[in-house]
C-alpha atoms as a PDB file:
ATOM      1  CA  UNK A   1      28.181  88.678  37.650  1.00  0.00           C
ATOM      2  CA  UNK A   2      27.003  86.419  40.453  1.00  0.00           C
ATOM      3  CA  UNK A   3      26.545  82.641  39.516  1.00  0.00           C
ATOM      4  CA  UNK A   4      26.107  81.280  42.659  1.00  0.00           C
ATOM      5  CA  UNK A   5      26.986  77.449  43.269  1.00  0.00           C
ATOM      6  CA  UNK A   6      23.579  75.396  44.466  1.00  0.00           C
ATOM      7  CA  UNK A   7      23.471  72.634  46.638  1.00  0.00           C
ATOM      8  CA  UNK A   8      20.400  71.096  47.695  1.00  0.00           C
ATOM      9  CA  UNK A   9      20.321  70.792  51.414  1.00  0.00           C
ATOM     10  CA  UNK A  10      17.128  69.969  53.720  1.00  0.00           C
ATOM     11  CA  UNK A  11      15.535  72.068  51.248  1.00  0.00           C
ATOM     12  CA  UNK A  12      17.299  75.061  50.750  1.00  0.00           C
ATOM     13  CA  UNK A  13      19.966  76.531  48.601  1.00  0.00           C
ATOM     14  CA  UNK A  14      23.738  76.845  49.735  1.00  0.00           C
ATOM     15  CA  UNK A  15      25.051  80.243  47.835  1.00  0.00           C
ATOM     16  CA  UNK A  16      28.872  80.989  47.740  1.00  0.00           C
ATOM     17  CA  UNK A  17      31.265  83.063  45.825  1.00  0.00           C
ATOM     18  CA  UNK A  18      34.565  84.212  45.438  1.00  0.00           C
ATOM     19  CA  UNK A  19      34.938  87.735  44.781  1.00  0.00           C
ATOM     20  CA  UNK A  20      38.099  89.557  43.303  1.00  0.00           C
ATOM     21  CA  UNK A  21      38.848  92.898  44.870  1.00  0.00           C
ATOM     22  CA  UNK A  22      40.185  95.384  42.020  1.00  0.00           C
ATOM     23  CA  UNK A  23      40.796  98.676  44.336  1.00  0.00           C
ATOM     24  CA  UNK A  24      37.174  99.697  44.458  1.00  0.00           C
ATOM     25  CA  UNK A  25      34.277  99.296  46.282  1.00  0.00           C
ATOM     26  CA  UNK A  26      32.330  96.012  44.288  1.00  0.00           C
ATOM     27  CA  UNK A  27      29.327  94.190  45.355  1.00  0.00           C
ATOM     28  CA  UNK A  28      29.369  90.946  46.610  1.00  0.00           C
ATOM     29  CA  UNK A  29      26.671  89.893  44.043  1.00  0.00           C
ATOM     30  CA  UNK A  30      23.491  90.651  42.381  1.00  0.00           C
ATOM     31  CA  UNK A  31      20.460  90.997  44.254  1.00  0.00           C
ATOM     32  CA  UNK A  32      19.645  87.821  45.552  1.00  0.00           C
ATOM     33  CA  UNK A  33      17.260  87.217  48.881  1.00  0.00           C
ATOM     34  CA  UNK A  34      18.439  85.536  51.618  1.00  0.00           C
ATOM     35  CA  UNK A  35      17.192  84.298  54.943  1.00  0.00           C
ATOM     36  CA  UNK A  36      19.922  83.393  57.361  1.00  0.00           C
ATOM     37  CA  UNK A  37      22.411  86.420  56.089  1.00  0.00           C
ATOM     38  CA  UNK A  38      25.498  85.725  55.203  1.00  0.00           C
ATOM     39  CA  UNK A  39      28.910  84.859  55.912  1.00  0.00           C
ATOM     40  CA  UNK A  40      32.194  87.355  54.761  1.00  0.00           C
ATOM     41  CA  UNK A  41      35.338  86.316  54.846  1.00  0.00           C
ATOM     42  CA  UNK A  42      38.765  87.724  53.869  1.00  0.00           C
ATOM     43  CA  UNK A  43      40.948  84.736  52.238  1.00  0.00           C
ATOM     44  CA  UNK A  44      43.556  83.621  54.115  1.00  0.00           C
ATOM     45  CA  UNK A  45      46.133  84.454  51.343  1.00  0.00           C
ATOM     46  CA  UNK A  46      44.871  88.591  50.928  1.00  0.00           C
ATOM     47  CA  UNK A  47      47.767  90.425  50.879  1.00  0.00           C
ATOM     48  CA  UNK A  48      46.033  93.114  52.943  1.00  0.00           C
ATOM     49  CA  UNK A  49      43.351  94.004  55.058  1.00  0.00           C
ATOM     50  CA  UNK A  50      39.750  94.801  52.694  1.00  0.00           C
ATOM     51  CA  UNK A  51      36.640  96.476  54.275  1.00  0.00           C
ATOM     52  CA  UNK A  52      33.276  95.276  54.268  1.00  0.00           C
ATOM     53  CA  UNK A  53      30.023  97.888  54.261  1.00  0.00           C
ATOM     54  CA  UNK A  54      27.199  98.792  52.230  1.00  0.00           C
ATOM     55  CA  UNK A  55      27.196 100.746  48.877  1.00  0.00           C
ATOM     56  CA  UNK A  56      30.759 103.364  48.883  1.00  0.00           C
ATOM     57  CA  UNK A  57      32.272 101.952  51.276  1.00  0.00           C
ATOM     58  CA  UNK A  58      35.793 103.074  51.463  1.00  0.00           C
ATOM     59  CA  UNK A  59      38.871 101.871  54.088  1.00  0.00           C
ATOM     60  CA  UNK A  60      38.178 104.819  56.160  1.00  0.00           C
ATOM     61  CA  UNK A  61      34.312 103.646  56.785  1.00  0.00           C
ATOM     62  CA  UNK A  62      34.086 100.289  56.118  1.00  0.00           C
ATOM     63  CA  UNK A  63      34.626  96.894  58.518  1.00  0.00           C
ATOM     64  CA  UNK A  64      38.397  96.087  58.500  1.00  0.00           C
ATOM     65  CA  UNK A  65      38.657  91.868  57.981  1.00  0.00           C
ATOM     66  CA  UNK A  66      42.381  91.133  58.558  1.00  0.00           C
ATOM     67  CA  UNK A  67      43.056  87.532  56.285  1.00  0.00           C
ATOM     68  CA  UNK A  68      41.420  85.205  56.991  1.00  0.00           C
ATOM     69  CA  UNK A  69      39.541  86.897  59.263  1.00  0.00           C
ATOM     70  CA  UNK A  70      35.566  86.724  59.023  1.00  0.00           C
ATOM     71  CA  UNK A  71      32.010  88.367  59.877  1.00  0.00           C
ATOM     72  CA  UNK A  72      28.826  87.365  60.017  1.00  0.00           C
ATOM     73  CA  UNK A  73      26.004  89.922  58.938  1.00  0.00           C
ATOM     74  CA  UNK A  74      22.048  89.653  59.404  1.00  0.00           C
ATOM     75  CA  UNK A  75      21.083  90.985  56.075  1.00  0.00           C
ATOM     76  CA  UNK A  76      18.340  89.971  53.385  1.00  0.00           C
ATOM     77  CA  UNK A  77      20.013  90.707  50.354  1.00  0.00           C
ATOM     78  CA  UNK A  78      23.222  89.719  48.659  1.00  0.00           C
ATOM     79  CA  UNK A  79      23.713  93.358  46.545  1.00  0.00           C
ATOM     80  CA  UNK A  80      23.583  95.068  50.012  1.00  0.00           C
ATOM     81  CA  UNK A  81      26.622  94.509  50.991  1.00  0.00           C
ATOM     82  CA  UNK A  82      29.908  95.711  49.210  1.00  0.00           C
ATOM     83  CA  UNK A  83      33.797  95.285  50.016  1.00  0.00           C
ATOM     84  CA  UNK A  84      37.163  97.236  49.111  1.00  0.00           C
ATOM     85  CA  UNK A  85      40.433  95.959  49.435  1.00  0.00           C
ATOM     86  CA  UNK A  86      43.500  95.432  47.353  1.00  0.00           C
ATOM     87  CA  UNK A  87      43.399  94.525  43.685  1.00  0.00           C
ATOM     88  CA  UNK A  88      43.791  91.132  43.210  1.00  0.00           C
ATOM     89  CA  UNK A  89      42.572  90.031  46.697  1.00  0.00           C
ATOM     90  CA  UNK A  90      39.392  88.197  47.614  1.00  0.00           C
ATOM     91  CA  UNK A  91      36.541  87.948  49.311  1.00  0.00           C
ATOM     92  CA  UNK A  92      34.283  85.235  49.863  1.00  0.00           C
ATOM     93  CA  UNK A  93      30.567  84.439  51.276  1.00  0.00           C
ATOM     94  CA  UNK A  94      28.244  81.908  52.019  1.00  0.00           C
ATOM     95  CA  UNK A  95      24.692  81.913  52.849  1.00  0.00           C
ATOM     96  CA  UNK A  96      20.977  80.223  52.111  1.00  0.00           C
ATOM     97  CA  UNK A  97      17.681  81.124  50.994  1.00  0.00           C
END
């Protein structure tokens, strides 16, 4: 479930979450509209590489992101956009509406 954390700046809404990876392909979040798109990074202390891409992505088709290594991706929803990586591993975004 995505409970994002709001912070009121110049008007808008700061959204971020930390995702755990469990060997599947998961969604970064429930639908949630968003202006600037959004931020993806690997944390720094994966064990692995995970893959960023849109609904099934697997690690044959998806964006690698080493650890710590980040992307930035013009997109208008939050639910869009799924990862895969290692159980146990995270992923985490930011973005604003």
């Amino acid at each position: 479930m995505f409970i994002p954390e709001k912070n009121r700046e110049m008007g808008r809404f700061i959204y971020t979450n930390q995702i755990t990876m469990t060997g599947s392909a998961v969604s970064l979040g429930s639908a949630q509209e968003v202006k600037n798109g959004i931020i993806v990074e690997a944390m720094s202390t994966n064990s692995a590489s995970l893959y960023v891409g849109a609904s099934g992505v697997t690690t044959a088709t998806g964006y690698e992101l080493q650890p710590g290594g980040s992307t930035s991706l013009a997109i208008d929803d939050i639910a869009k956009v799924y990862a895969i990586g290692t159980s146990g591993d995270k992923v985490c975004f930011i973005t604003t509406d």
